[in-house]
C-alpha atoms as a PDB file:
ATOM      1  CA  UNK A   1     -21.378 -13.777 -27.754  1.00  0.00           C
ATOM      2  CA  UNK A   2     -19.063 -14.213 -24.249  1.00  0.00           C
ATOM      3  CA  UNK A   3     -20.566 -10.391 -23.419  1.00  0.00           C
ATOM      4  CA  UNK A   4     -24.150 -11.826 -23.800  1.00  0.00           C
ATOM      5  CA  UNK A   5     -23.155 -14.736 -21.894  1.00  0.00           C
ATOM      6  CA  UNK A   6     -21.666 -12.922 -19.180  1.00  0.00           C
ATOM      7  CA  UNK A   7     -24.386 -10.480 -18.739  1.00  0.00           C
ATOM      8  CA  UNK A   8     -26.848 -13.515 -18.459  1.00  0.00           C
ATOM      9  CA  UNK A   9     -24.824 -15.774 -15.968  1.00  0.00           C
ATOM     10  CA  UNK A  10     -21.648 -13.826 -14.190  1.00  0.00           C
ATOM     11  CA  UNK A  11     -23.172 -12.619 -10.663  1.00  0.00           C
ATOM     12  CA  UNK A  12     -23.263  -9.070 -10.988  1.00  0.00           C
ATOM     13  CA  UNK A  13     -22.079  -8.464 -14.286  1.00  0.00           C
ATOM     14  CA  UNK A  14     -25.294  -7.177 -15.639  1.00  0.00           C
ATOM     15  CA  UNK A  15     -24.992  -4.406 -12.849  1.00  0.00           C
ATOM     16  CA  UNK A  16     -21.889  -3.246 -13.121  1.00  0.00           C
ATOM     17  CA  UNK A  17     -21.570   0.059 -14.850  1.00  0.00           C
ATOM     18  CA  UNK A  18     -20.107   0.056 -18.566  1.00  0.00           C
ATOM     19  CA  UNK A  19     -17.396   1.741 -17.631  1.00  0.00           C
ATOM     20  CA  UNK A  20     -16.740  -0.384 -14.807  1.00  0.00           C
ATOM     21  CA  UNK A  21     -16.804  -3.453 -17.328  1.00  0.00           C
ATOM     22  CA  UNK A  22     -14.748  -1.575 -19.683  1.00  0.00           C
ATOM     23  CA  UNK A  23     -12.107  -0.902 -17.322  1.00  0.00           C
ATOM     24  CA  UNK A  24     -11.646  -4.091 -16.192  1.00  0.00           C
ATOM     25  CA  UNK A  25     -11.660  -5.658 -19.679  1.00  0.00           C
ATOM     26  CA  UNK A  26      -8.931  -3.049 -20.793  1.00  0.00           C
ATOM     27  CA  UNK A  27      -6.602  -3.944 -17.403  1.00  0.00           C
ATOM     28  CA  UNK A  28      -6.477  -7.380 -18.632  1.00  0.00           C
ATOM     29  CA  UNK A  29      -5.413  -6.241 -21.736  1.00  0.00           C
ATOM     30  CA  UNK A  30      -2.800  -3.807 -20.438  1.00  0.00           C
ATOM     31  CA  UNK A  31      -1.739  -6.427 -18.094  1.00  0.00           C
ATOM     32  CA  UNK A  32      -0.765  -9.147 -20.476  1.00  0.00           C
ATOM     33  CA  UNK A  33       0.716  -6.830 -22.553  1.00  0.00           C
ATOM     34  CA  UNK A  34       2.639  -5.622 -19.712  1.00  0.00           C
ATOM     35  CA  UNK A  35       3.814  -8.988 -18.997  1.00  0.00           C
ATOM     36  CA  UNK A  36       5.211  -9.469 -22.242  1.00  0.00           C
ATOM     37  CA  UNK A  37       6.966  -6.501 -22.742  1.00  0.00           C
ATOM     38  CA  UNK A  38       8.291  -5.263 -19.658  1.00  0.00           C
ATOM     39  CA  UNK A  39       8.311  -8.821 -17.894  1.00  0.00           C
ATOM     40  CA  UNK A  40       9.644 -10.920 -20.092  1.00  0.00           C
ATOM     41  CA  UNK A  41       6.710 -13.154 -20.400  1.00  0.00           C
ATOM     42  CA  UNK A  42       6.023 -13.872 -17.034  1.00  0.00           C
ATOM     43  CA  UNK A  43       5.579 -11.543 -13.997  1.00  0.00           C
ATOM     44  CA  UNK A  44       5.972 -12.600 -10.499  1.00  0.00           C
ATOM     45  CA  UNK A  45       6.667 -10.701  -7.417  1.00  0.00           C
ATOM     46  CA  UNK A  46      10.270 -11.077  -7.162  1.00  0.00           C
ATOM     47  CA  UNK A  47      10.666 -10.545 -10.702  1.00  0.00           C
ATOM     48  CA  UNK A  48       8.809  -6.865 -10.250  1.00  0.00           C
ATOM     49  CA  UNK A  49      11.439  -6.281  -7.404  1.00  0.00           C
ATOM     50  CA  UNK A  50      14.188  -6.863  -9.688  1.00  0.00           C
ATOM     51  CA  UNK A  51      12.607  -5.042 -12.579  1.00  0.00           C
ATOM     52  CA  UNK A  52      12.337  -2.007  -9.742  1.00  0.00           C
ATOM     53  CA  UNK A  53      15.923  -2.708  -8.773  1.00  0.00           C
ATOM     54  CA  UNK A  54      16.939  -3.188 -12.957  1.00  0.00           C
ATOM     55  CA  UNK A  55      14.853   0.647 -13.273  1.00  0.00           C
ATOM     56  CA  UNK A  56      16.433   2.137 -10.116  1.00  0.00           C
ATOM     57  CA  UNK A  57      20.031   0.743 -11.147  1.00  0.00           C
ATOM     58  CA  UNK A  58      19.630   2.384 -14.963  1.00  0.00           C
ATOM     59  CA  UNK A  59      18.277   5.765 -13.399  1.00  0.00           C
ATOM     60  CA  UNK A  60      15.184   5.570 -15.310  1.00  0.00           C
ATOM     61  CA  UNK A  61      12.671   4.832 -12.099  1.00  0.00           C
ATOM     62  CA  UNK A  62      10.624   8.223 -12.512  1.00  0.00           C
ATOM     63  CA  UNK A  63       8.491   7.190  -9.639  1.00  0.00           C
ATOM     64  CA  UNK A  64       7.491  10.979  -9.226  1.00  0.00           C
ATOM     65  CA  UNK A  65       5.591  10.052 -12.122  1.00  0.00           C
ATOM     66  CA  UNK A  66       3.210   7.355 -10.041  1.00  0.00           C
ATOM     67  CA  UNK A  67       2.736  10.236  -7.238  1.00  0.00           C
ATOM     68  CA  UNK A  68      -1.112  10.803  -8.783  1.00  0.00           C
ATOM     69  CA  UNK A  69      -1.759   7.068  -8.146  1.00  0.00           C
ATOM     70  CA  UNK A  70       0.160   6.502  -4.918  1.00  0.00           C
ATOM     71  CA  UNK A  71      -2.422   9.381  -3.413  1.00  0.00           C
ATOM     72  CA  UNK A  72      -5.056   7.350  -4.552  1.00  0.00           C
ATOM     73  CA  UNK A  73      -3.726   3.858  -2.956  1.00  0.00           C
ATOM     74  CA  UNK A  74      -2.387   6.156   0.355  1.00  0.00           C
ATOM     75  CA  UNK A  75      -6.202   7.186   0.535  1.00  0.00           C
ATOM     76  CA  UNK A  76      -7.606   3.719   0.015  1.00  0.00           C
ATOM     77  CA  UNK A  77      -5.602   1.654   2.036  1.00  0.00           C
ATOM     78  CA  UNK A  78      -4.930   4.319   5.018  1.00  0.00           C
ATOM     79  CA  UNK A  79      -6.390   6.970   6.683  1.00  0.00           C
ATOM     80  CA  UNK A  80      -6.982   8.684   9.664  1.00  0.00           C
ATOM     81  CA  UNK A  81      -3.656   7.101  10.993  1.00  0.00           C
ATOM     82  CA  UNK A  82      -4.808   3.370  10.158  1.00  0.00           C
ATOM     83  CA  UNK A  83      -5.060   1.180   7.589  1.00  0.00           C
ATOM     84  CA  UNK A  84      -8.593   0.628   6.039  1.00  0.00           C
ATOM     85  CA  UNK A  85     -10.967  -2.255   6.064  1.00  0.00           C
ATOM     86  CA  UNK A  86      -9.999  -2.533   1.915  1.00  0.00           C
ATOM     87  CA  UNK A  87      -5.951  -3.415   3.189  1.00  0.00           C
ATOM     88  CA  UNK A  88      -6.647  -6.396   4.127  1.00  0.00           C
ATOM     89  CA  UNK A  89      -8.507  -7.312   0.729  1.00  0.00           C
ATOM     90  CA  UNK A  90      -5.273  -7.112  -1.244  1.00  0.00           C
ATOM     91  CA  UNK A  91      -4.220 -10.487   0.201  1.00  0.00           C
ATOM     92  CA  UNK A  92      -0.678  -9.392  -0.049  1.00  0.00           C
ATOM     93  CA  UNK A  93       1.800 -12.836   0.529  1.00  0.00           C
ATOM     94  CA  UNK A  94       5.138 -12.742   2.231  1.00  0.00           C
ATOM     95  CA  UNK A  95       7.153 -12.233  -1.360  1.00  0.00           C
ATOM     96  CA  UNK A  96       4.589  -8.942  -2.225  1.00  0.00           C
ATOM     97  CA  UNK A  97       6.567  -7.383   0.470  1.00  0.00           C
ATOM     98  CA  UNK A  98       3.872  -6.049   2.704  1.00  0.00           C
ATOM     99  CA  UNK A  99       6.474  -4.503   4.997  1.00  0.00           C
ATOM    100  CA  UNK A 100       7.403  -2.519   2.412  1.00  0.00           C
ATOM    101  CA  UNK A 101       4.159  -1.803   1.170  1.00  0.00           C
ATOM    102  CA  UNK A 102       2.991  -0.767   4.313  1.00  0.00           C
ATOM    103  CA  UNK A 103       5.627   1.816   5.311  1.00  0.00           C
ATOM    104  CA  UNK A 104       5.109   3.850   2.301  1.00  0.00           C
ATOM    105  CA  UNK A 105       0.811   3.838   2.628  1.00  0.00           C
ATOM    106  CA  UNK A 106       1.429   5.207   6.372  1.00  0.00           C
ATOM    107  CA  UNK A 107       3.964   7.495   5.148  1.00  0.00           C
ATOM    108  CA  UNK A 108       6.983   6.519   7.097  1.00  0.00           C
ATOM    109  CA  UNK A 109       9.204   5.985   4.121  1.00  0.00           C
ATOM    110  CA  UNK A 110       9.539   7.968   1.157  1.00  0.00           C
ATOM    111  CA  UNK A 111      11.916   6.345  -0.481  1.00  0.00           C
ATOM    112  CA  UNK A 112      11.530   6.065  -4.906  1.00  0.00           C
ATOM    113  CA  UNK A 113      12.072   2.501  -4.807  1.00  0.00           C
ATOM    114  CA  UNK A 114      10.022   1.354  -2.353  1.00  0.00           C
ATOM    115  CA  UNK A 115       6.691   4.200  -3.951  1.00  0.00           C
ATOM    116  CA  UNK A 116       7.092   2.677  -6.972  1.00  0.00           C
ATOM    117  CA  UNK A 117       7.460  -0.872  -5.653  1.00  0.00           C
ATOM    118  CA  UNK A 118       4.472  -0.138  -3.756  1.00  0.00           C
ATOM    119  CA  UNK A 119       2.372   0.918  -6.410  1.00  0.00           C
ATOM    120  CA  UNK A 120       3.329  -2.134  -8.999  1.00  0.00           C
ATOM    121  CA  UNK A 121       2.917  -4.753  -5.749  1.00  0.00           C
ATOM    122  CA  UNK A 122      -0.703  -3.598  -5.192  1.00  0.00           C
ATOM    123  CA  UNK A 123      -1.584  -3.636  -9.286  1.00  0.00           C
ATOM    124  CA  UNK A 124       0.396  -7.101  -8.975  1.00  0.00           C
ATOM    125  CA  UNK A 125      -2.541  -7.932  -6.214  1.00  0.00           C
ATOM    126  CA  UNK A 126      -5.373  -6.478  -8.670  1.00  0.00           C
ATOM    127  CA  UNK A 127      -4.491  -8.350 -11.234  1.00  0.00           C
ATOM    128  CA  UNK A 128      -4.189 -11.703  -8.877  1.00  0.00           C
ATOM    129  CA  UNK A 129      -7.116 -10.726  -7.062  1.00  0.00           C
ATOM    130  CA  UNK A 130      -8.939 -10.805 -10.360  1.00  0.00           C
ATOM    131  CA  UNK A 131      -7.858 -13.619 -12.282  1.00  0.00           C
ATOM    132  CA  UNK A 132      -8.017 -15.568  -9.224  1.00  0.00           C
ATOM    133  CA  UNK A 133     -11.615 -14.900  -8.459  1.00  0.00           C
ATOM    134  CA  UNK A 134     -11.015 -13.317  -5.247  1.00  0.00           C
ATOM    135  CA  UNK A 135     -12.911  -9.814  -7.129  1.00  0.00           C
ATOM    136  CA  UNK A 136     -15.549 -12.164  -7.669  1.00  0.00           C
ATOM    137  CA  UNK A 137     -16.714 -12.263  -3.922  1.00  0.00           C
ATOM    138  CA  UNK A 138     -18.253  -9.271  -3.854  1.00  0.00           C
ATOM    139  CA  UNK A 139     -19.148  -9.246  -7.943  1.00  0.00           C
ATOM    140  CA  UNK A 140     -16.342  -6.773  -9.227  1.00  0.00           C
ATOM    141  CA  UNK A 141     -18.611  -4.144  -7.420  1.00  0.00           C
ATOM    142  CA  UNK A 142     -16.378  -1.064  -6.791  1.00  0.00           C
ATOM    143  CA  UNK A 143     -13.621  -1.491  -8.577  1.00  0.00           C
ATOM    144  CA  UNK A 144     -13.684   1.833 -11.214  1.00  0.00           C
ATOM    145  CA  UNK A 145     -11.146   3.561  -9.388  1.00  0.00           C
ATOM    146  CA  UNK A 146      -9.268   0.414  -8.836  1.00  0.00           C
ATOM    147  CA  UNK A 147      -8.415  -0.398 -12.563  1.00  0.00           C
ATOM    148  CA  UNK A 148      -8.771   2.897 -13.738  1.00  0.00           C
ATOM    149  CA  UNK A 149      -5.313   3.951 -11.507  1.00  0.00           C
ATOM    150  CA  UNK A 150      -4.068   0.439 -12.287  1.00  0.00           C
ATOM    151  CA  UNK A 151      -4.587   0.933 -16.088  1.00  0.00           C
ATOM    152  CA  UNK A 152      -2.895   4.505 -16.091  1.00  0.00           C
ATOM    153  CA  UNK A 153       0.513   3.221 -14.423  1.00  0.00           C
ATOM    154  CA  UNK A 154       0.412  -0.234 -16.917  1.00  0.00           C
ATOM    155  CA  UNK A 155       0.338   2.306 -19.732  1.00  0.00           C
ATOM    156  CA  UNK A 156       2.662   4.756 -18.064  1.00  0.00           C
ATOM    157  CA  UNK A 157       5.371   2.035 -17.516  1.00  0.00           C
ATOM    158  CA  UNK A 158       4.616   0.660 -21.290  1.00  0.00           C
ATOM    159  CA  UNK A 159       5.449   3.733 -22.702  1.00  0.00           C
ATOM    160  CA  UNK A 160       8.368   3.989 -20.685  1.00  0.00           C
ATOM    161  CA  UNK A 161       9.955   0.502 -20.406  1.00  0.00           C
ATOM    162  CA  UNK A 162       8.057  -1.235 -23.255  1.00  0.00           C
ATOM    163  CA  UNK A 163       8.301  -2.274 -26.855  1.00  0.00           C
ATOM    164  CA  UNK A 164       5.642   0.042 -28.269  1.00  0.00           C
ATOM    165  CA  UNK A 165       6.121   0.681 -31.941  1.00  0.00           C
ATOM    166  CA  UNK A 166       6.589   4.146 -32.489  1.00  0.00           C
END
């Protein structure tokens, strides 16, 4: 029933893909469970700096393992020495630490942390970005690649910091 509904009066739904529509249904799923099991029920962006910090701290970071998705974000968001026209999109606020996020899209710093920081503070924006309509704007047009990266480091970090039953 909400699908039918959706198709009939969201602007742009009806165009989008399936996959599209079912990769954006499946990040909000991977996001609240995200939330509850790595988060502690409630995700904010100083709370995904300490859970970096809490990670970095315990040795179990692994932010090697986001390299696949950091490419795609580096390509996105900066190229050909400057940032794209999609940067400014993510709407990133003073406590998403842009400076941070900025130095490792351009490259100048390498550092675990900050890559993996990076990479959570820009699925952090997604996931405002979506639930706060902002996607909307432009009819979740273009956004495969988007939640498909964002989907694969949710489940990556569930698997690795979550309460999954075995």
């Amino acid at each position: 029933m909400s699908m039918q509904w959706l198709l009939a009066k969201a602007p742009g739904f009806q165009a989008l893909p399936e996959a599209d529509r079912a990769a954006i249904f499946n990040f909000t799923f991977l996001w609240s469970l995200f939330e509850a099991q790595v988060m502690g029920n409630f995700a904010r962006a100083d709370l995904i700096c300490a859970k970096v910090d809490e990670w970095r701290d315990a040795g179990t970071l692994e932010a090697d393992q986001y390299a696949p998705e950091l490419a795609y974000l580096r390509q996105r968001y900066f190229a050909n020495g400057a940032f794209t026209y999609h940067y400014p999109h993510l709407h990133l606020r003073s406590a998403d630490q842009p400076a941070v996020v900025q130095s490792v899209l351009d490259g100048s710093n390498t550092d675990p942390r900050d890559r993996l920081l990076t990479v959570l503070m820009i699925v952090w924006r997604f996931r405002n970005n979506l639930f706060h309509g902002e996607k909307w704007a432009y009819q979740l047009q273009g956004q495969l690649s988007n939640f498909t990266h964002a989907n694969t480091v949710l489940m990556r970090l569930l698997e690795q910091h979550g309460q999954l039953a075995a």
